[in-house]
PDB file of N, CA and C in Angstrom:
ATOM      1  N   UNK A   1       0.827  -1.201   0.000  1.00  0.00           N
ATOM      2  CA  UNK A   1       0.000   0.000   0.000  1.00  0.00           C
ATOM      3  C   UNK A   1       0.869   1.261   0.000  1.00  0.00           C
ATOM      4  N   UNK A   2       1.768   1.214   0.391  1.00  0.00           N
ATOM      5  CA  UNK A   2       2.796   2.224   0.819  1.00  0.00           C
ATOM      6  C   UNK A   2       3.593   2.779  -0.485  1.00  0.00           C
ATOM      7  N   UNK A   3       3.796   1.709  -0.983  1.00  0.00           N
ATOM      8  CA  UNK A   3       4.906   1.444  -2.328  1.00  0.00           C
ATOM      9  C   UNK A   3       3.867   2.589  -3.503  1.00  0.00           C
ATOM     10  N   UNK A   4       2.294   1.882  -3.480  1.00  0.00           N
ATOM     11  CA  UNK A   4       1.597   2.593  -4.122  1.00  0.00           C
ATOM     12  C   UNK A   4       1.302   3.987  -4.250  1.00  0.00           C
ATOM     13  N   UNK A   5       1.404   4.200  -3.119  1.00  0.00           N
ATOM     14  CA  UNK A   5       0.991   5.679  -2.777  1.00  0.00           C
ATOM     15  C   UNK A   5       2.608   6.602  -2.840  1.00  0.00           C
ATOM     16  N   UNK A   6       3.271   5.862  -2.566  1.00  0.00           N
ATOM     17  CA  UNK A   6       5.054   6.523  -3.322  1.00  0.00           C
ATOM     18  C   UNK A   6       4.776   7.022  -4.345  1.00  0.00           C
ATOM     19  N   UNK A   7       4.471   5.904  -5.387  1.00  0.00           N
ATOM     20  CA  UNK A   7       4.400   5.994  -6.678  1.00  0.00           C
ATOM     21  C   UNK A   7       3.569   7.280  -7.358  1.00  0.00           C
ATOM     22  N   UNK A   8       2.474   7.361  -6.633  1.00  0.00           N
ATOM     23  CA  UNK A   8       1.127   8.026  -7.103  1.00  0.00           C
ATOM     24  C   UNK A   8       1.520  10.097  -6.287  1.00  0.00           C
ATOM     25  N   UNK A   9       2.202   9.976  -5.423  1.00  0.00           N
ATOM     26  CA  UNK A   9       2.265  10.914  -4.554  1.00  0.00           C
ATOM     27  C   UNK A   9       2.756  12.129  -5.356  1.00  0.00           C
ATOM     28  N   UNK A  10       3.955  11.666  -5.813  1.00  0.00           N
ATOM     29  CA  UNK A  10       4.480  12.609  -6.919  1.00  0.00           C
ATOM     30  C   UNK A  10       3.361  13.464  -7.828  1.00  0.00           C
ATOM     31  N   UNK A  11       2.657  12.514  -8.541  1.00  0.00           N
ATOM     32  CA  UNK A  11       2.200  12.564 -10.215  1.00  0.00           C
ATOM     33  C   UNK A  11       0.925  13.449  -9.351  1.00  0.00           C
ATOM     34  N   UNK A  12       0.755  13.006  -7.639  1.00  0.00           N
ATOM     35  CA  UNK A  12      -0.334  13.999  -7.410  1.00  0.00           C
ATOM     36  C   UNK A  12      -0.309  15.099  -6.997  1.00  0.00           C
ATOM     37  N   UNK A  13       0.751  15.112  -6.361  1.00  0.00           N
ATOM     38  CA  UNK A  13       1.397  16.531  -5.937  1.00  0.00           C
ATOM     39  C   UNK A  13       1.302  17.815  -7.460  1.00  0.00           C
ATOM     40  N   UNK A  14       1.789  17.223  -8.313  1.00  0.00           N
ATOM     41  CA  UNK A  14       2.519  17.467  -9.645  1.00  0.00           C
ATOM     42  C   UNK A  14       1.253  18.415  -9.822  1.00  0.00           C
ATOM     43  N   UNK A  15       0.192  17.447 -10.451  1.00  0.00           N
ATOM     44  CA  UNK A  15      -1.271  17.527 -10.968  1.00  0.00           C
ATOM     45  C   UNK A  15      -1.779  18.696 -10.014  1.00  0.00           C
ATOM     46  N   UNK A  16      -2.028  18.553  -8.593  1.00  0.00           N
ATOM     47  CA  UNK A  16      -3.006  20.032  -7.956  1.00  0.00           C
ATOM     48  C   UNK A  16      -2.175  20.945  -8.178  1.00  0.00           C
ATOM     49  N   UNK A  17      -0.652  21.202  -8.032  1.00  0.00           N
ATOM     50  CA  UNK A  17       0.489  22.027  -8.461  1.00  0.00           C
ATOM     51  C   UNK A  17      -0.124  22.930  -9.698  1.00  0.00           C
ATOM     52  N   UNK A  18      -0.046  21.775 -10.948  1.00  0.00           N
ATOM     53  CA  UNK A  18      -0.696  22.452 -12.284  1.00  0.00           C
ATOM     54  C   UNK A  18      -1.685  23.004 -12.330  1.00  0.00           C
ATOM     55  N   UNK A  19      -2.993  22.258 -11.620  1.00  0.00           N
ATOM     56  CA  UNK A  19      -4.113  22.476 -11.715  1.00  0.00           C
ATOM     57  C   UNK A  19      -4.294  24.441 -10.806  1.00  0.00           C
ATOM     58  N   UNK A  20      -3.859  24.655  -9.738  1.00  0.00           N
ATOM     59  CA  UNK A  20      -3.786  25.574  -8.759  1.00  0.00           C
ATOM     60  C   UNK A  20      -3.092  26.807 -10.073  1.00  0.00           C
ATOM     61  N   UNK A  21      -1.936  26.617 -10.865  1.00  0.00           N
ATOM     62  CA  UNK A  21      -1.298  27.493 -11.549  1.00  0.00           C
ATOM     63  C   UNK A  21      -2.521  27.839 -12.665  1.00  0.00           C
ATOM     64  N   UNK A  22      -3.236  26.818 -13.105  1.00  0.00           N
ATOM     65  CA  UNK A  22      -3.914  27.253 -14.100  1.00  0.00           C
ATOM     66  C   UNK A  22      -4.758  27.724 -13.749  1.00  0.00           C
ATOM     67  N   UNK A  23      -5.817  27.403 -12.681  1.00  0.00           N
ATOM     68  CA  UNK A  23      -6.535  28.038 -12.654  1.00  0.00           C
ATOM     69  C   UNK A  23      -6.435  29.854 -12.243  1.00  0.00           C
ATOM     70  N   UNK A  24      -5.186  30.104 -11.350  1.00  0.00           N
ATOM     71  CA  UNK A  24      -4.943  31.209 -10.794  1.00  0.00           C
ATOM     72  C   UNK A  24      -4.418  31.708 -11.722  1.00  0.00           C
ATOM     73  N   UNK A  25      -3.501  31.274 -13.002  1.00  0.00           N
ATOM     74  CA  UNK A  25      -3.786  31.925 -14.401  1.00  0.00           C
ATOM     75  C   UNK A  25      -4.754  32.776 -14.662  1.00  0.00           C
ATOM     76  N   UNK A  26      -5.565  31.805 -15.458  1.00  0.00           N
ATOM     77  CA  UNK A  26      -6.750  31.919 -15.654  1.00  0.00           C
ATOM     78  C   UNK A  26      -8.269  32.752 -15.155  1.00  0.00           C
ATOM     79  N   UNK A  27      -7.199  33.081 -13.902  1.00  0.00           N
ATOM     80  CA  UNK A  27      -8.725  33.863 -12.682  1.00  0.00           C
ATOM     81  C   UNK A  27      -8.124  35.296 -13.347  1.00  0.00           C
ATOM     82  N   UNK A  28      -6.939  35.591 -13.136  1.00  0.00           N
ATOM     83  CA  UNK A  28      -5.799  36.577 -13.699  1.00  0.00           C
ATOM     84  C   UNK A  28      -6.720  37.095 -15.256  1.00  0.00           C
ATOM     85  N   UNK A  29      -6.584  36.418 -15.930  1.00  0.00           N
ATOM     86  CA  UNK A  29      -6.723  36.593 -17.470  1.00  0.00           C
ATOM     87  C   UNK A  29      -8.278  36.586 -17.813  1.00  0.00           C
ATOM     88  N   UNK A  30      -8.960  36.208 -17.201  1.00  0.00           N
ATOM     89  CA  UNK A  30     -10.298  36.882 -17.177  1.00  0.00           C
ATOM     90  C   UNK A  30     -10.627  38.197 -16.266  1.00  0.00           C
ATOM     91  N   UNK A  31      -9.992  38.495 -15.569  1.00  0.00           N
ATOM     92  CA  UNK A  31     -10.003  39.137 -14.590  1.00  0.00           C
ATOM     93  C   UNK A  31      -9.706  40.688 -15.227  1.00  0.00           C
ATOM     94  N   UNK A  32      -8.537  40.591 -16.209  1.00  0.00           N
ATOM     95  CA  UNK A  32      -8.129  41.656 -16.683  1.00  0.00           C
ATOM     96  C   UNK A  32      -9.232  41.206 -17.966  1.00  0.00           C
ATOM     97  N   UNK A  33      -9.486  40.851 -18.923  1.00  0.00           N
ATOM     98  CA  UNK A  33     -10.714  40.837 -19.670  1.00  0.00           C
ATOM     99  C   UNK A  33     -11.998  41.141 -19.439  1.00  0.00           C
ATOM    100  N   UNK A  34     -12.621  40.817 -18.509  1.00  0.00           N
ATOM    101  CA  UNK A  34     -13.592  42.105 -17.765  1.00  0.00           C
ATOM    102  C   UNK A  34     -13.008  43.277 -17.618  1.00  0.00           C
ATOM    103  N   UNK A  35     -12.113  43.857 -16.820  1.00  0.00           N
ATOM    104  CA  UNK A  35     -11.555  45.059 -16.906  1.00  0.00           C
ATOM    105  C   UNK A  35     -11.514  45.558 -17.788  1.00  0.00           C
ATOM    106  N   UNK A  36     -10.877  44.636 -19.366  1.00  0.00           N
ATOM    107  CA  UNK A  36     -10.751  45.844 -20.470  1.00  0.00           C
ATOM    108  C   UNK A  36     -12.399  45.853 -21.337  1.00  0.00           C
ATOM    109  N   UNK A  37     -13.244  45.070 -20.921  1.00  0.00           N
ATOM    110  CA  UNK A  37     -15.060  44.978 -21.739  1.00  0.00           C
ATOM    111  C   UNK A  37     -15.331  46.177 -20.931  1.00  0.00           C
ATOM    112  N   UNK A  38     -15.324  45.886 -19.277  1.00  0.00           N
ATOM    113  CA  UNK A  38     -15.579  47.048 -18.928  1.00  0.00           C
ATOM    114  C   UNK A  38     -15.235  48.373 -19.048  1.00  0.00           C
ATOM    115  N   UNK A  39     -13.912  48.917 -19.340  1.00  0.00           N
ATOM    116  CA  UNK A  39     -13.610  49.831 -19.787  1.00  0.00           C
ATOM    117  C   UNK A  39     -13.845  50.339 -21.099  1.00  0.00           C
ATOM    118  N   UNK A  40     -13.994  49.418 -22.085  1.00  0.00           N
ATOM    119  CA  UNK A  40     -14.873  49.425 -23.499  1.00  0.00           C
ATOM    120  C   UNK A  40     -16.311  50.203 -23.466  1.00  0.00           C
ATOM    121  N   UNK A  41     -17.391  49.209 -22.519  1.00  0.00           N
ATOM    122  CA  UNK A  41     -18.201  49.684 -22.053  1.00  0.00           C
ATOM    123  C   UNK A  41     -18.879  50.935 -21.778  1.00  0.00           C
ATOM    124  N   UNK A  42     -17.938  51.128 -20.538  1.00  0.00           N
ATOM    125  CA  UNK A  42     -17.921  52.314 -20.016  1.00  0.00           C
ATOM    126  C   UNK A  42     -17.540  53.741 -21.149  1.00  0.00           C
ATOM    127  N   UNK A  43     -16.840  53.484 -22.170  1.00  0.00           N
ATOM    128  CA  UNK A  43     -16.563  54.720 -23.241  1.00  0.00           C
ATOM    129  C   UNK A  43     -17.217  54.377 -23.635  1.00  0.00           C
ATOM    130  N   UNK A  44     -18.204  53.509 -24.420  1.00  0.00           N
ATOM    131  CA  UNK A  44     -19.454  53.822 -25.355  1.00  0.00           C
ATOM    132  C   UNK A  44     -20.730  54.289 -24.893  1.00  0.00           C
ATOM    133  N   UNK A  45     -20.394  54.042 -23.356  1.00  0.00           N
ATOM    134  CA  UNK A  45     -21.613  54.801 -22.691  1.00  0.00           C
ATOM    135  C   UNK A  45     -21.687  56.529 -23.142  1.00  0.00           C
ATOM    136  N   UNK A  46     -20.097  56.225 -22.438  1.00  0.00           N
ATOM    137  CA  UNK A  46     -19.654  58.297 -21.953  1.00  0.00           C
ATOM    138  C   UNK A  46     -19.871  58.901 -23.355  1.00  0.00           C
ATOM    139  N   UNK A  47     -19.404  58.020 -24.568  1.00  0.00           N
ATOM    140  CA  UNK A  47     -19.921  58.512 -26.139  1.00  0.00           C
ATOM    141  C   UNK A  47     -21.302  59.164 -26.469  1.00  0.00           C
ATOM    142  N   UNK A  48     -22.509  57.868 -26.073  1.00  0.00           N
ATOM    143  CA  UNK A  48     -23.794  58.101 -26.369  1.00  0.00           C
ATOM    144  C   UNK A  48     -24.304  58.854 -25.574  1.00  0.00           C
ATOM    145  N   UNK A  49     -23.603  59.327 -24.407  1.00  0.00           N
ATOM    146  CA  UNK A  49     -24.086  60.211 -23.031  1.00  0.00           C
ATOM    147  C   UNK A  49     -24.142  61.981 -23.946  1.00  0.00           C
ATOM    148  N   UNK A  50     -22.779  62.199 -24.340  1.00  0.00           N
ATOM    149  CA  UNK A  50     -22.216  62.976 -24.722  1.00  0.00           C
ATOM    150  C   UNK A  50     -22.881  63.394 -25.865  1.00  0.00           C
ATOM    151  N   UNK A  51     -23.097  62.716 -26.572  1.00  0.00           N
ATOM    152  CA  UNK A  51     -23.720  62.701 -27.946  1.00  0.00           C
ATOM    153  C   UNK A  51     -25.428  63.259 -27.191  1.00  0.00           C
ATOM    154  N   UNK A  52     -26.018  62.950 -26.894  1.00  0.00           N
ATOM    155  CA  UNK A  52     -27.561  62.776 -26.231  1.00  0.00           C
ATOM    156  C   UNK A  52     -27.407  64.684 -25.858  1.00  0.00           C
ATOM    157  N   UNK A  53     -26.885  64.480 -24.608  1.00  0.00           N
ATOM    158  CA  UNK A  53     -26.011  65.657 -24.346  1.00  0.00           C
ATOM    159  C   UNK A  53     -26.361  66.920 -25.639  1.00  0.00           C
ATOM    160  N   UNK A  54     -25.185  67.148 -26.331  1.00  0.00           N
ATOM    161  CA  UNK A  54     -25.056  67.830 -27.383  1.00  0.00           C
ATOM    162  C   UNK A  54     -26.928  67.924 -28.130  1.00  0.00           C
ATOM    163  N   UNK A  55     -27.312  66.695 -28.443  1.00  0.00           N
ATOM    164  CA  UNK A  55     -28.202  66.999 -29.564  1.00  0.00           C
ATOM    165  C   UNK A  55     -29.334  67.370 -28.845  1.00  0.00           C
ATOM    166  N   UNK A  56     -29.367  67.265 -27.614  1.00  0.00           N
ATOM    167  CA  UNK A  56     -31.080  68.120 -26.366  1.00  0.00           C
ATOM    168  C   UNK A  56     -30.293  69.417 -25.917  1.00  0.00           C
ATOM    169  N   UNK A  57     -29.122  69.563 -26.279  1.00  0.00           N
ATOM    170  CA  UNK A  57     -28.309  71.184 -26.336  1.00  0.00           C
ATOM    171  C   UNK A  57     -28.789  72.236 -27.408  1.00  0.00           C
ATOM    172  N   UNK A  58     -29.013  71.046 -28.589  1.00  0.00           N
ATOM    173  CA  UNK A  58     -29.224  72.026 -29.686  1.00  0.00           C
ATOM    174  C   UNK A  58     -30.735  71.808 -29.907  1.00  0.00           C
ATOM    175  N   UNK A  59     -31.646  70.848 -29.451  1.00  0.00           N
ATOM    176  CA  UNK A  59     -33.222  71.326 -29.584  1.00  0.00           C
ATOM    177  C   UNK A  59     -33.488  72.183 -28.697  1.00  0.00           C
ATOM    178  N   UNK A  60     -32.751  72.237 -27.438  1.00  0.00           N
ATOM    179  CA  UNK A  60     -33.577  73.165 -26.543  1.00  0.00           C
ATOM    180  C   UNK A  60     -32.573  74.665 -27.110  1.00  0.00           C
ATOM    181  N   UNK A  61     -31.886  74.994 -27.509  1.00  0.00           N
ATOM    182  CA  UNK A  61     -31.528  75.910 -28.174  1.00  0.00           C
ATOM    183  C   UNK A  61     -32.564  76.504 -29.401  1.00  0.00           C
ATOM    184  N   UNK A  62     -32.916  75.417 -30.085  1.00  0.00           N
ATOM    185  CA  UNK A  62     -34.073  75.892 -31.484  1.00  0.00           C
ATOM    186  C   UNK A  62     -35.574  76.012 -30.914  1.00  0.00           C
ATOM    187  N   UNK A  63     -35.456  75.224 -29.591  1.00  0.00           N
ATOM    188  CA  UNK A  63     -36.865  75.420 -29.252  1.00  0.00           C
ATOM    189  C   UNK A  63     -37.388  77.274 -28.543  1.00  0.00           C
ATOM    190  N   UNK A  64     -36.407  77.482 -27.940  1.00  0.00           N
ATOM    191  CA  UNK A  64     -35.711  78.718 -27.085  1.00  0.00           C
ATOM    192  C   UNK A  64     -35.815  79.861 -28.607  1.00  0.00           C
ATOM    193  N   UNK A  65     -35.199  79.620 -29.718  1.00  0.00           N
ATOM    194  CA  UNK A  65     -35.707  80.572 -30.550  1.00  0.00           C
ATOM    195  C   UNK A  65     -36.941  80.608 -30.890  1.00  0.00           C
ATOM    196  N   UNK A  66     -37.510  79.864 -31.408  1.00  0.00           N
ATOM    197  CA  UNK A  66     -39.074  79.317 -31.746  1.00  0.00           C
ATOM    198  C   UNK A  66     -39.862  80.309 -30.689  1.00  0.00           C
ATOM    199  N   UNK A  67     -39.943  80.031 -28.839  1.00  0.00           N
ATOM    200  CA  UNK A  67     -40.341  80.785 -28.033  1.00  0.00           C
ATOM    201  C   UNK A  67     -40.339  82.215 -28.699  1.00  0.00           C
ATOM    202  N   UNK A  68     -38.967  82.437 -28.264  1.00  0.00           N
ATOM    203  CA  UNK A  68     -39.047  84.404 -28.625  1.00  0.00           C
ATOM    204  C   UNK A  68     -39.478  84.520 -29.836  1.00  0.00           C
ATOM    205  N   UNK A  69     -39.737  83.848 -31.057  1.00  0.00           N
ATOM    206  CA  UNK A  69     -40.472  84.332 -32.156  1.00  0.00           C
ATOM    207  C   UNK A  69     -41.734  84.108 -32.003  1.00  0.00           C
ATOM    208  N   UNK A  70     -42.346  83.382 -31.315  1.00  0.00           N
ATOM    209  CA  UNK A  70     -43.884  83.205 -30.970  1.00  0.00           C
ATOM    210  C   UNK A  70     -43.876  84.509 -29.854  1.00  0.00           C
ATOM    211  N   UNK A  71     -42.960  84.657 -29.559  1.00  0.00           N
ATOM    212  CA  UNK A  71     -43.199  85.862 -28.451  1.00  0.00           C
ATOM    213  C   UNK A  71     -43.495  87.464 -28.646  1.00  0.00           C
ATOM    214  N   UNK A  72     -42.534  87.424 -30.030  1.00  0.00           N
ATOM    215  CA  UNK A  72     -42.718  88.492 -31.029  1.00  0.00           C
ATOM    216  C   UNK A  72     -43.661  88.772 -31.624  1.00  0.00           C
ATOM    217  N   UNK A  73     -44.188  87.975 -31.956  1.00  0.00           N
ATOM    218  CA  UNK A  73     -45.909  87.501 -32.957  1.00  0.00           C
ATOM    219  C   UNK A  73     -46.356  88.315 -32.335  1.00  0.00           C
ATOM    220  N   UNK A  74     -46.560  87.341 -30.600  1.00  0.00           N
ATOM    221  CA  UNK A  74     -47.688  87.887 -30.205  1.00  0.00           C
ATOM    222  C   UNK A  74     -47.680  88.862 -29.275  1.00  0.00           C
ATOM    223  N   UNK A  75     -47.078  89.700 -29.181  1.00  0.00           N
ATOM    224  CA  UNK A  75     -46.890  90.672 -28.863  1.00  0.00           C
ATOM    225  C   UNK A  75     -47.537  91.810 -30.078  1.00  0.00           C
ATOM    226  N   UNK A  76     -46.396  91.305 -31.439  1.00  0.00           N
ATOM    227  CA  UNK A  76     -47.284  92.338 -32.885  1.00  0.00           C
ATOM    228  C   UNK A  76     -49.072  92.215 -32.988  1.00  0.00           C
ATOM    229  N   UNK A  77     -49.612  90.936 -32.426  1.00  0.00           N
ATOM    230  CA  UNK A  77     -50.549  90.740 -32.836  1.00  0.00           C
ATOM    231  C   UNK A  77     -52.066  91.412 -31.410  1.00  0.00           C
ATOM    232  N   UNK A  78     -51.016  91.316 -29.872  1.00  0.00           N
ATOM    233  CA  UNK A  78     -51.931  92.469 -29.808  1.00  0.00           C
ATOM    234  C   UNK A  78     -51.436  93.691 -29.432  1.00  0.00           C
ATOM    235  N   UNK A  79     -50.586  94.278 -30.020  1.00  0.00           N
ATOM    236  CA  UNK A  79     -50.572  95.728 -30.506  1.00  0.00           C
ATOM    237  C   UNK A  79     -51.428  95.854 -31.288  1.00  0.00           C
ATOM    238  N   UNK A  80     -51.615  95.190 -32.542  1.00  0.00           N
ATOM    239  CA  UNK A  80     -52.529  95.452 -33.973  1.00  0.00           C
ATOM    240  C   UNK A  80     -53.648  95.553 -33.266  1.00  0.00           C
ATOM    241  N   UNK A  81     -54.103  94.288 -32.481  1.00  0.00           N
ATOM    242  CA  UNK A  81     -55.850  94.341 -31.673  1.00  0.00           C
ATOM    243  C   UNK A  81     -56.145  95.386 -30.853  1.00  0.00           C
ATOM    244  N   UNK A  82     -54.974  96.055 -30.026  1.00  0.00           N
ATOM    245  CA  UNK A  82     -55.051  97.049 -29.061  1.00  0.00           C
ATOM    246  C   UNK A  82     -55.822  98.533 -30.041  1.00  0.00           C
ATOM    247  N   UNK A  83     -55.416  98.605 -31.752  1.00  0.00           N
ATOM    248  CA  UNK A  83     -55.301  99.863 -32.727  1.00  0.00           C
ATOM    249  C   UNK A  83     -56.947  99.498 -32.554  1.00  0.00           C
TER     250      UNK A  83
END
């Protein structure tokens, strides 16, 4: 029994050895692969944020003129009613 487990002790030692490296590899190398999706991520957000941003910059800008020209109207229109 003894002789056996000589034999086997090595090749098992060996094996959780490998097994422990790869996986702690492996925890490593996904680990930084989330990191870089997430950082991917995260800039296509800050992109479409930015973008969103800008283009409700420039409707509420055209809407803001639109106002003061309806404001103008009607202002001309009752002066005219006031004549």
């Amino acid at each position: 029994m003894r002789e056996i487990i000589k034999d086997f002790l090595p090749s098992l030692i060996t094996g959780i050895a490998t097994g422990f490296a790869g996986w702690f590899y492996g925890k490593r190398q996904n680990d930084a692969n989330a990191e870089v999706t997430e950082a991917s991520a995260l800039a296509s957000i800050q992109k479409s944020y930015e973008m969103l941003v800008k283009d409700m910059n420039n409707k509420f800008e055209l809407m803001n003129k639109e106002i003061e020209t309806l404001k103008v109207d009607l202002k001309k229109c009752n002066d005219n009613h006031k004549k």
